[in-house]
Each structure stands twice: as C-alpha cells, then as structure tokens.
PDB file of N, CA and C in Angstrom:
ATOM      1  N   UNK A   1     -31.051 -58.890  21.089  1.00  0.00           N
ATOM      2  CA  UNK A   1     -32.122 -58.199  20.405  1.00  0.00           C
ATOM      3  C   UNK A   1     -31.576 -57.124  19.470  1.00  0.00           C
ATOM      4  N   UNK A   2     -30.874 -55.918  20.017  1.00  0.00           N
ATOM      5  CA  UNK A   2     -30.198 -55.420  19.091  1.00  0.00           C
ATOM      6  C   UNK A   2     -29.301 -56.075  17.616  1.00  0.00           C
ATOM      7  N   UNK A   3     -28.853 -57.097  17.788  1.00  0.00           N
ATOM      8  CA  UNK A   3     -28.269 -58.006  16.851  1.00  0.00           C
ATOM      9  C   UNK A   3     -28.957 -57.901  16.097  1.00  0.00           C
ATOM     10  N   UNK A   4     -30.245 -58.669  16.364  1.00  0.00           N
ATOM     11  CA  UNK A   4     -31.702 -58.854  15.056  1.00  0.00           C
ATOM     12  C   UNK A   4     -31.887 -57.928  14.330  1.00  0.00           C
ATOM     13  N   UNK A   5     -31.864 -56.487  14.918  1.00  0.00           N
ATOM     14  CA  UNK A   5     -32.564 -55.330  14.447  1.00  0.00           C
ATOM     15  C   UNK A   5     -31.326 -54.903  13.854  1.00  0.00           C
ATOM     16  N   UNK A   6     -30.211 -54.997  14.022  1.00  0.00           N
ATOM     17  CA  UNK A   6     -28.993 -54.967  13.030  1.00  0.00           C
ATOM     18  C   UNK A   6     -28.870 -55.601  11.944  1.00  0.00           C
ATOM     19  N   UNK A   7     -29.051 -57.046  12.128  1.00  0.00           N
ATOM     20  CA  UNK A   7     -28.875 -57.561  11.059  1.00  0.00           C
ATOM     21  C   UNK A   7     -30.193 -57.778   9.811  1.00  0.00           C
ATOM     22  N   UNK A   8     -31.283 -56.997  10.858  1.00  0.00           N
ATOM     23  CA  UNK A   8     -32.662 -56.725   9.504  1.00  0.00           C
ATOM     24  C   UNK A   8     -32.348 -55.800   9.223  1.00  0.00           C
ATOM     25  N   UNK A   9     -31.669 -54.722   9.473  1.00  0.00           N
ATOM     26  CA  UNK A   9     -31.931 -53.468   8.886  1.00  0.00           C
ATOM     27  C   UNK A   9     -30.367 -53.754   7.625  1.00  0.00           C
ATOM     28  N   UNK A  10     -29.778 -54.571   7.890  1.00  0.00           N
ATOM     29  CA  UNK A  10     -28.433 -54.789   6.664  1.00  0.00           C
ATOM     30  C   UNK A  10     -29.067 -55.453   5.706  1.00  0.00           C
ATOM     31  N   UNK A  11     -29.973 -56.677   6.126  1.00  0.00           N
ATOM     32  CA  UNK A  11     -30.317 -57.217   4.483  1.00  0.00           C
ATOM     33  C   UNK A  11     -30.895 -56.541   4.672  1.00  0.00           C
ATOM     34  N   UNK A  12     -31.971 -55.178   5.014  1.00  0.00           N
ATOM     35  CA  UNK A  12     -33.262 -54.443   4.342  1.00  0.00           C
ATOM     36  C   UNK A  12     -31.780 -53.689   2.825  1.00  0.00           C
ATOM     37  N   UNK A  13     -31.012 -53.034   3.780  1.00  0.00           N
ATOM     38  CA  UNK A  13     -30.351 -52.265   3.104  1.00  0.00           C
ATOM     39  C   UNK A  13     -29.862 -53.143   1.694  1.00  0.00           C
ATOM     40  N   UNK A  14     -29.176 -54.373   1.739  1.00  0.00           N
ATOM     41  CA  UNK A  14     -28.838 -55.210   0.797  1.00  0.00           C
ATOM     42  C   UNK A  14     -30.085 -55.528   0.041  1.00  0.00           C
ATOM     43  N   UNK A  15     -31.315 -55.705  -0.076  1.00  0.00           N
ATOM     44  CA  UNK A  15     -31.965 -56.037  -0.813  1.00  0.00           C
ATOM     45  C   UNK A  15     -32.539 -54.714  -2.019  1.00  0.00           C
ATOM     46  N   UNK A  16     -32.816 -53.509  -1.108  1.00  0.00           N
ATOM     47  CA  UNK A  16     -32.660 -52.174  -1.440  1.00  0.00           C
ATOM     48  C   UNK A  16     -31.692 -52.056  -2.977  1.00  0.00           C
ATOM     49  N   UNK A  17     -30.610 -52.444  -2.543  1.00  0.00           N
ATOM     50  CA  UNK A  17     -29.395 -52.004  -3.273  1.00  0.00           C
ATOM     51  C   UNK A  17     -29.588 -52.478  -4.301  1.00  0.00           C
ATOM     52  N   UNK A  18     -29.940 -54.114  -4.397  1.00  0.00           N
ATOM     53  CA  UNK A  18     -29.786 -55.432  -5.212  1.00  0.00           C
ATOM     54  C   UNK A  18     -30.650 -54.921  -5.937  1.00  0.00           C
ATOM     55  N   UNK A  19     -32.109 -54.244  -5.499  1.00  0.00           N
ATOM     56  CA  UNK A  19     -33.356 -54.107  -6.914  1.00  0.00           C
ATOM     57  C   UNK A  19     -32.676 -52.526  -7.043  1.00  0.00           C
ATOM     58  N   UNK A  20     -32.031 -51.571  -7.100  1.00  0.00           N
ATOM     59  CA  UNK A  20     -31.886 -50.606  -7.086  1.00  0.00           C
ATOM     60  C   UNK A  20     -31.433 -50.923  -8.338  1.00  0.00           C
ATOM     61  N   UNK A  21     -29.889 -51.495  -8.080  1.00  0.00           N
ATOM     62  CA  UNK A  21     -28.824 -52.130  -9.473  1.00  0.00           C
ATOM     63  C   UNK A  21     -29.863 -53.086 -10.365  1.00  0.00           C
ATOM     64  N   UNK A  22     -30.378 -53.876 -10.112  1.00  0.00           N
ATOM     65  CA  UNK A  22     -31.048 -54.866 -10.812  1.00  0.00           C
ATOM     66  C   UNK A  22     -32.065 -53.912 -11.795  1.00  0.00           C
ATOM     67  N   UNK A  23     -32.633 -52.810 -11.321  1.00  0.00           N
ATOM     68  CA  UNK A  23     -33.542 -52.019 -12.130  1.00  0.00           C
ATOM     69  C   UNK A  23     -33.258 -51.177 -13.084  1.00  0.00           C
ATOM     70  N   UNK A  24     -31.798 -50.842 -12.808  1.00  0.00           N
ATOM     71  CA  UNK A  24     -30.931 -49.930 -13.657  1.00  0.00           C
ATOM     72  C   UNK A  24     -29.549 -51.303 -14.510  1.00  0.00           C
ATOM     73  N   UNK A  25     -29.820 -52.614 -14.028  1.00  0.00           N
ATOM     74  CA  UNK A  25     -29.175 -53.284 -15.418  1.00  0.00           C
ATOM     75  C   UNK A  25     -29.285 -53.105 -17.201  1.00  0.00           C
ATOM     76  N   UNK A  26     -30.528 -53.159 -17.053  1.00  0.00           N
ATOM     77  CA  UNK A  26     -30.443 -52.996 -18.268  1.00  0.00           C
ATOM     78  C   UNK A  26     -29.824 -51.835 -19.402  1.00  0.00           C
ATOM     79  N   UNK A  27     -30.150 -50.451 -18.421  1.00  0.00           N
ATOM     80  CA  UNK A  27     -29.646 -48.949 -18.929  1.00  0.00           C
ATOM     81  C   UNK A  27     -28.270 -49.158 -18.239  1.00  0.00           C
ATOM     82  N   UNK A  28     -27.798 -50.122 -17.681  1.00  0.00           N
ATOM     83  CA  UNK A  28     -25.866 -50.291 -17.238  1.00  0.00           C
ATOM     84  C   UNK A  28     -25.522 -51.054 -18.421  1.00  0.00           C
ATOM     85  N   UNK A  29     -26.381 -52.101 -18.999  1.00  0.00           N
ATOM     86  CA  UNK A  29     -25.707 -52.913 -20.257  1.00  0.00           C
ATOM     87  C   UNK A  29     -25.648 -52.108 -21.336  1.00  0.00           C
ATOM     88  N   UNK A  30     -26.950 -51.313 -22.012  1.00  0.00           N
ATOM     89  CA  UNK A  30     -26.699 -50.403 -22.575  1.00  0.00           C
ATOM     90  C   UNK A  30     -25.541 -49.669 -22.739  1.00  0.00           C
ATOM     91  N   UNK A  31     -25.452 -48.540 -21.825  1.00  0.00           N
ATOM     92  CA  UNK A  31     -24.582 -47.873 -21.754  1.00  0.00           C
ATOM     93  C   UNK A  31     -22.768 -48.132 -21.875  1.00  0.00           C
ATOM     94  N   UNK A  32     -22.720 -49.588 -21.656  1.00  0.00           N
ATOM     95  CA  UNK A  32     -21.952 -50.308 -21.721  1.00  0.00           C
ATOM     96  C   UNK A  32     -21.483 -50.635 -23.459  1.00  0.00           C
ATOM     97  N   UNK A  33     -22.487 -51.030 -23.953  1.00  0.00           N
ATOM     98  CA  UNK A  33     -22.581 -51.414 -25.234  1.00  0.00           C
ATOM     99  C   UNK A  33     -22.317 -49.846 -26.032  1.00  0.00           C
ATOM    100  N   UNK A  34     -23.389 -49.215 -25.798  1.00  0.00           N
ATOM    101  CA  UNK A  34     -22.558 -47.541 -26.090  1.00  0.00           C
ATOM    102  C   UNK A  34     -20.991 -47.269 -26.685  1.00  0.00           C
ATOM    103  N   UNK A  35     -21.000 -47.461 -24.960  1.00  0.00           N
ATOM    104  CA  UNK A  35     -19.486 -47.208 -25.170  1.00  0.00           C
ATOM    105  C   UNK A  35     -18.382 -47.840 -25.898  1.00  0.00           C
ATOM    106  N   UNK A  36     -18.419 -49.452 -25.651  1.00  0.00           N
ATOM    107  CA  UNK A  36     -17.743 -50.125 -27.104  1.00  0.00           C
ATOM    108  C   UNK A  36     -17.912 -49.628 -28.163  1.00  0.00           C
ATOM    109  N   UNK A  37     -18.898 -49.117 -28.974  1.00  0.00           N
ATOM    110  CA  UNK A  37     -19.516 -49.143 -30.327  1.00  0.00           C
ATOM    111  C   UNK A  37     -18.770 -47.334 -29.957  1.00  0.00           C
ATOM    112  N   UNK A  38     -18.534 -46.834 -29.467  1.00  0.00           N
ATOM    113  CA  UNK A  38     -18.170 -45.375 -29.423  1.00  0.00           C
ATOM    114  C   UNK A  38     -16.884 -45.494 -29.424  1.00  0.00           C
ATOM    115  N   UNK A  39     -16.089 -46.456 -28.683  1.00  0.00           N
ATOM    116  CA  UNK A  39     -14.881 -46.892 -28.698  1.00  0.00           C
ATOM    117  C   UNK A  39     -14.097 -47.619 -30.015  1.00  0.00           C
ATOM    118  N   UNK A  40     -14.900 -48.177 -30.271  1.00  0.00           N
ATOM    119  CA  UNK A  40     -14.632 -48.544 -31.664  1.00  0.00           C
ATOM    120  C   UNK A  40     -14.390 -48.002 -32.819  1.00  0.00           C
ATOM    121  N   UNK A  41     -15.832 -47.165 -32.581  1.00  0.00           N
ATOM    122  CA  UNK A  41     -15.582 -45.883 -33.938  1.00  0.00           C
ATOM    123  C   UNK A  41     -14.375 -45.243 -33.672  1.00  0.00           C
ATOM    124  N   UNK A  42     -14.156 -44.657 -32.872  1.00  0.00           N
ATOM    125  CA  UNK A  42     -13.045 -43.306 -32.587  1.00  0.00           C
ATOM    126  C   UNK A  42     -11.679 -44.365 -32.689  1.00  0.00           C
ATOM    127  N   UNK A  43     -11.527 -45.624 -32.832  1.00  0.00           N
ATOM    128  CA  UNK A  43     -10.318 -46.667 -33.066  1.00  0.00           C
ATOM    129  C   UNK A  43     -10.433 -46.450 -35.151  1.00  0.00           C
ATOM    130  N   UNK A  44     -11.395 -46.768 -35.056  1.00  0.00           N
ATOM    131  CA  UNK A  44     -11.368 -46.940 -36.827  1.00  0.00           C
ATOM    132  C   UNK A  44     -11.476 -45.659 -37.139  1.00  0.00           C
ATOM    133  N   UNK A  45     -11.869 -44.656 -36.891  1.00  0.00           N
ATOM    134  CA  UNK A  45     -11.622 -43.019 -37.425  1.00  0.00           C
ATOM    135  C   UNK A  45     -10.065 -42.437 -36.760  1.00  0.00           C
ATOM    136  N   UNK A  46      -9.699 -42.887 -36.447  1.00  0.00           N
ATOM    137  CA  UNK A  46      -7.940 -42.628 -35.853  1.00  0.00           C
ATOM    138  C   UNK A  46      -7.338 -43.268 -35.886  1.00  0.00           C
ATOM    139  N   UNK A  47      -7.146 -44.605 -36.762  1.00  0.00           N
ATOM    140  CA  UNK A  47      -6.507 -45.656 -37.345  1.00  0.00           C
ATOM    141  C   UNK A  47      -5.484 -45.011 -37.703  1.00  0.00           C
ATOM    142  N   UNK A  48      -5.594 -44.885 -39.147  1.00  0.00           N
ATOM    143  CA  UNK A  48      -4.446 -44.013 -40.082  1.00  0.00           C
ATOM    144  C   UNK A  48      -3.886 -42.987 -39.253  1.00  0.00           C
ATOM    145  N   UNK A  49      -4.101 -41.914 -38.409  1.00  0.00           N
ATOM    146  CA  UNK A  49      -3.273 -41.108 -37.733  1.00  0.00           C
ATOM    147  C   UNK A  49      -2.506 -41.714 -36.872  1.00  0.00           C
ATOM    148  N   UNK A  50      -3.156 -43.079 -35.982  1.00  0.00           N
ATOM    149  CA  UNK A  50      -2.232 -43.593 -35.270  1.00  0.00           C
ATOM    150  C   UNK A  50      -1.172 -44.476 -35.498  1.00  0.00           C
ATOM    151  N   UNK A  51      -1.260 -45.207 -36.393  1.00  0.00           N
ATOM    152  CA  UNK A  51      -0.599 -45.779 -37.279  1.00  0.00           C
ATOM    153  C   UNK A  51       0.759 -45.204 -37.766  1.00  0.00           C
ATOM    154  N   UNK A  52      -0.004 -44.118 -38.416  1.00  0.00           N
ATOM    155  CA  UNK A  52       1.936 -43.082 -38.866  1.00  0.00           C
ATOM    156  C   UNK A  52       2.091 -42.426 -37.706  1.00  0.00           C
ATOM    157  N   UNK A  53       1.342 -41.773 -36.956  1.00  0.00           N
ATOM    158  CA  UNK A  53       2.259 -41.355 -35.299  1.00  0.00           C
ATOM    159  C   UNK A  53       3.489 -42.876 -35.026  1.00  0.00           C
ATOM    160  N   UNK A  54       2.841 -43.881 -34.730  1.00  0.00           N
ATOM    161  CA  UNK A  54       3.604 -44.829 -34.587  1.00  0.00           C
ATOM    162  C   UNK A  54       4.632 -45.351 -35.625  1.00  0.00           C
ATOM    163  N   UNK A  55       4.708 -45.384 -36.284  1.00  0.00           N
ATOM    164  CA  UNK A  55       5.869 -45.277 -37.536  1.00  0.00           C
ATOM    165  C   UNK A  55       6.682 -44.002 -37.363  1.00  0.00           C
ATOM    166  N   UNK A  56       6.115 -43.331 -37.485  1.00  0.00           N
ATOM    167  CA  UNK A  56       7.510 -42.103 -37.092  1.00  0.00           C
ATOM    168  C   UNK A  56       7.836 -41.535 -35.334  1.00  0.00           C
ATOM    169  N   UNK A  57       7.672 -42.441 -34.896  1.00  0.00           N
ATOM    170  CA  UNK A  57       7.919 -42.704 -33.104  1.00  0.00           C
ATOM    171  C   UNK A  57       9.080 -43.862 -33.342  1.00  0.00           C
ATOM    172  N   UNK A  58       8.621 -44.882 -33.827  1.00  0.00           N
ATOM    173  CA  UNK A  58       9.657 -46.068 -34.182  1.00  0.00           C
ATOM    174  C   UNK A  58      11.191 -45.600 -34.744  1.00  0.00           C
ATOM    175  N   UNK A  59      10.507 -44.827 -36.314  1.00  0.00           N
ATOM    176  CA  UNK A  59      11.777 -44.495 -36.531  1.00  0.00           C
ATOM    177  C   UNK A  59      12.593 -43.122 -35.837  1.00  0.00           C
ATOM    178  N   UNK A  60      11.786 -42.421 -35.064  1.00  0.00           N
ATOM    179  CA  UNK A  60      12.507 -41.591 -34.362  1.00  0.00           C
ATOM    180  C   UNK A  60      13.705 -41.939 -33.430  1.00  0.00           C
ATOM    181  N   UNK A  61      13.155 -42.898 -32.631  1.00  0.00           N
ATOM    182  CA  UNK A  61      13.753 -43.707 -31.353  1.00  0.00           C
ATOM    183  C   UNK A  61      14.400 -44.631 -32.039  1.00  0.00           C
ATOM    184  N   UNK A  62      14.463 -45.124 -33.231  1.00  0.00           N
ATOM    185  CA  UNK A  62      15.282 -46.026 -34.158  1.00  0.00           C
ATOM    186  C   UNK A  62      16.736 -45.340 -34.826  1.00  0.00           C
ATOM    187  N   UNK A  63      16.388 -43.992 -34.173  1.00  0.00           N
ATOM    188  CA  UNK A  63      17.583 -42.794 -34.869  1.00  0.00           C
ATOM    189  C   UNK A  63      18.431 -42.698 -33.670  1.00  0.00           C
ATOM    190  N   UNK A  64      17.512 -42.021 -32.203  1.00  0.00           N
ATOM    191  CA  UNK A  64      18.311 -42.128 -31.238  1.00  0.00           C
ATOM    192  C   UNK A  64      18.797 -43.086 -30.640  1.00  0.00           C
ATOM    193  N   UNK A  65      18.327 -44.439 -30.554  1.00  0.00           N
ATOM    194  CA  UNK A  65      19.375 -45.489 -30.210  1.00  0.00           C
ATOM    195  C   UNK A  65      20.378 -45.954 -31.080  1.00  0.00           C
ATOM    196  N   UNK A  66      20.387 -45.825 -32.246  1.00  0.00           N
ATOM    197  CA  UNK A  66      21.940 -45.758 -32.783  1.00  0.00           C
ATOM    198  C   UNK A  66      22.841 -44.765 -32.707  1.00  0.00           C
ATOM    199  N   UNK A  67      22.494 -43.570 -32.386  1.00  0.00           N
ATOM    200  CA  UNK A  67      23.234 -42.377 -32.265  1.00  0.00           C
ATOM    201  C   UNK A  67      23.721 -42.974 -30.479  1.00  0.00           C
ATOM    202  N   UNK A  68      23.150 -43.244 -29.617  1.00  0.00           N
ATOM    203  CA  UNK A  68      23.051 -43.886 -28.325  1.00  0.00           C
ATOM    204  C   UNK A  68      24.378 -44.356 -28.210  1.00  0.00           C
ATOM    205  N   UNK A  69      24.194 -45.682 -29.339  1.00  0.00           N
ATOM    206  CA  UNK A  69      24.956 -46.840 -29.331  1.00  0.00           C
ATOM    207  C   UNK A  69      26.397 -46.525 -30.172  1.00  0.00           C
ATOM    208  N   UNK A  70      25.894 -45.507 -30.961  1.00  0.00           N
ATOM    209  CA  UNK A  70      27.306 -44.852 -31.980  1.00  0.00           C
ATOM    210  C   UNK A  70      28.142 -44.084 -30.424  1.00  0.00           C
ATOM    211  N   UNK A  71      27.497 -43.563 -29.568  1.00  0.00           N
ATOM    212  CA  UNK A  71      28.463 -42.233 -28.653  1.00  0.00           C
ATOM    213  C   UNK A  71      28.397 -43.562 -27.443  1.00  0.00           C
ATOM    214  N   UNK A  72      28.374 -44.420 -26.782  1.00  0.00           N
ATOM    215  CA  UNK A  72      28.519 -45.774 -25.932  1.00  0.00           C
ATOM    216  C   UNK A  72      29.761 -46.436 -26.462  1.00  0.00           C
ATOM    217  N   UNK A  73      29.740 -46.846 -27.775  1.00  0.00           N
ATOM    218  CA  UNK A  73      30.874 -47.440 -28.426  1.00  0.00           C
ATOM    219  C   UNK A  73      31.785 -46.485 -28.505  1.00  0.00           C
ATOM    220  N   UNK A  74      31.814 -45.473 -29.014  1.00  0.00           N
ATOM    221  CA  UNK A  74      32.910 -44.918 -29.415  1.00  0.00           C
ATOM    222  C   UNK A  74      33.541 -44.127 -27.699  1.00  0.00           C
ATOM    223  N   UNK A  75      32.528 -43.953 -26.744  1.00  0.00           N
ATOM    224  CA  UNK A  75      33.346 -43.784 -24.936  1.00  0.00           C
ATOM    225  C   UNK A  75      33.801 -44.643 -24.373  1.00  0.00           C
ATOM    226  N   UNK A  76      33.074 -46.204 -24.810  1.00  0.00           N
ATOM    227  CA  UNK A  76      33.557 -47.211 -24.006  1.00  0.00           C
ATOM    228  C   UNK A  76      34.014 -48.461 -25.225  1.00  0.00           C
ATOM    229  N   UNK A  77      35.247 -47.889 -25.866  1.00  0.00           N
ATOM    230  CA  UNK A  77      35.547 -48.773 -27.075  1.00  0.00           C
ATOM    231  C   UNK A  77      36.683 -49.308 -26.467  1.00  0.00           C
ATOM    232  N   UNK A  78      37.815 -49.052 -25.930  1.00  0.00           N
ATOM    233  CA  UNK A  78      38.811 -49.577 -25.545  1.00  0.00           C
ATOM    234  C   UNK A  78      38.507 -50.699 -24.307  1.00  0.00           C
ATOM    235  N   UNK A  79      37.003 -50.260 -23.381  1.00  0.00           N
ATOM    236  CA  UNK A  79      36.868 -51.655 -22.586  1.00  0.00           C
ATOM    237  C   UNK A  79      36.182 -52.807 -23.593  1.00  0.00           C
ATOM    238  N   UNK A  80      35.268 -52.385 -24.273  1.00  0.00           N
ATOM    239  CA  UNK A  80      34.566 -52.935 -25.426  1.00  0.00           C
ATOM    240  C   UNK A  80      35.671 -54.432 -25.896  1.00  0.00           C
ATOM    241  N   UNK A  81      36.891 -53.501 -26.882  1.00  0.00           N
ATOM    242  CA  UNK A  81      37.696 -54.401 -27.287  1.00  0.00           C
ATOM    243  C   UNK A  81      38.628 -55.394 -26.569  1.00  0.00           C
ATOM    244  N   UNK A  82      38.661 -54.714 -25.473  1.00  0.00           N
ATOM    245  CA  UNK A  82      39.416 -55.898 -24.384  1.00  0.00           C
ATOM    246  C   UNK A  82      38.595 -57.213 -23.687  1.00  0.00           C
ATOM    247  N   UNK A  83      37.794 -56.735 -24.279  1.00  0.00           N
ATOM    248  CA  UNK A  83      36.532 -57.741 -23.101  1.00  0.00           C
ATOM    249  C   UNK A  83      36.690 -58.962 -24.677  1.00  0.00           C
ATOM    250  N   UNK A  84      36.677 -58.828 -25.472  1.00  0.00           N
ATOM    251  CA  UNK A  84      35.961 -59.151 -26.763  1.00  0.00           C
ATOM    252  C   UNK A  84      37.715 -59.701 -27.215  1.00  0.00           C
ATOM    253  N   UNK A  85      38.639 -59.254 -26.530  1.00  0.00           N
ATOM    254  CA  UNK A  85      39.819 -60.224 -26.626  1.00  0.00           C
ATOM    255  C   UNK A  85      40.021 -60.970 -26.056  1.00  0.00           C
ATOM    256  N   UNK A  86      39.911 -60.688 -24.563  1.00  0.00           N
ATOM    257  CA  UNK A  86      39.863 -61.450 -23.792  1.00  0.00           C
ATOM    258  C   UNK A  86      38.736 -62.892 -23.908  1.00  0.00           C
ATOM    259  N   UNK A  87      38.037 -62.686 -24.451  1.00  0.00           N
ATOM    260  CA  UNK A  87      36.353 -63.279 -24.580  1.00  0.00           C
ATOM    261  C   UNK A  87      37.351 -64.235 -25.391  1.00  0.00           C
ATOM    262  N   UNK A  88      38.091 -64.124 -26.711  1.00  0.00           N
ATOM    263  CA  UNK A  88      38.418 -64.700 -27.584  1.00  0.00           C
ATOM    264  C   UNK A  88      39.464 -65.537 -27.331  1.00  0.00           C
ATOM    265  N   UNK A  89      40.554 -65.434 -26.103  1.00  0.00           N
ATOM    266  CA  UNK A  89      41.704 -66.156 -26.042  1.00  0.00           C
ATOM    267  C   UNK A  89      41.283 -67.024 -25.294  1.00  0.00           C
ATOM    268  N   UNK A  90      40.023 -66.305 -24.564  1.00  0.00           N
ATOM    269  CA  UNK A  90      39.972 -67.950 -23.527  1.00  0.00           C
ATOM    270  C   UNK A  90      38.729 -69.134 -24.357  1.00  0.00           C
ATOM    271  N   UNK A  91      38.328 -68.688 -25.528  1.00  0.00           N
ATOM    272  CA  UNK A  91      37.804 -69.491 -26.378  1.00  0.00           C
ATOM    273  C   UNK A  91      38.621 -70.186 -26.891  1.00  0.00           C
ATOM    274  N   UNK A  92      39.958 -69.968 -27.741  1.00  0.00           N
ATOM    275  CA  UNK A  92      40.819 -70.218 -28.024  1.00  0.00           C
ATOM    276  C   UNK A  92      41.705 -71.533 -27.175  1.00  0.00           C
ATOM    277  N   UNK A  93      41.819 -71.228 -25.520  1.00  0.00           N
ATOM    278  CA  UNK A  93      42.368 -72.121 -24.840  1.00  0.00           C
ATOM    279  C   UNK A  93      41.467 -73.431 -24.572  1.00  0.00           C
ATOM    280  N   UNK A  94      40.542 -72.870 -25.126  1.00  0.00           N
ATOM    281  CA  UNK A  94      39.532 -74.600 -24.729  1.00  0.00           C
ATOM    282  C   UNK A  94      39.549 -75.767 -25.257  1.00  0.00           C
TER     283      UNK A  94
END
C-alpha cells in the first residue's frame, strides 16, 4: 500500500513538472532565440577587434617560437649535428 501512495505521489510530482516546463516552453524558446540573435550581434560588432587581436597574437607567438627555436638550436647544436650525421651515414650505407 505504501508503494501505491509512493508511486502516485511521483507521477503527481512528474506530471506537475512536465506542464510546469511545457507552460514556460514557449518563453524557454524565446529566450533562447534572444540569445543567438544577441550572440550574434556582439560576434559581428567585435569582428574587426577580434580579428587583429588574433593577427597580432599569431604574429607575437610567431616571434617567440623562432627566438625559442633560434636559443634550442644554438644549446643543443652539437647533438643536433651529430644526430643529422649520423642520420646521413647510415643512409648512405643502404
């Protein structure tokens, strides 16, 4: 008996819920739609700023990885060139 009265009072609660959400769909799609169309704008009105932020991020980090790769090579140049001889004689023996 308790069971019954458990499991009426869960769908009472589930049906509750279902017209609760179901009554507020439409002002959830809305609001939804809102927000794209708000999202959108603030994409096309911050285009151009984001755009050159990103261009001079690129070439920033396009500065420090060669400076990176300039101070890598020039600490690890003597294993560099041995590997890259070695690489070459046993090409050579094939």
């Amino acid at each position: 008996m308790a069971d019954l009265t458990f499991d009426f009072k869960i769908k009472e609660i589930i049906k509750h819920q279902k017209e609760h959400v179901d009554s507020r769909k439409e002002k959830i799609i809305k609001n939804i739609v809102q927000y794209k169309e708000k999202k959108q704008e603030y994409y096309l009105l911050n285009k151009d700023k984001r755009l050159n932020y990103d261009k001079e991020y690129r070439d920033k980090r396009k500065e420090e990885l060669k400076e990176y790769r300039k101070s890598y090579y020039e600490k690890n140049k003597d294993k560099i060139l041995e590997k890259q001889k070695a690489k070459r004689n046993s090409n050579k023996d094939k």
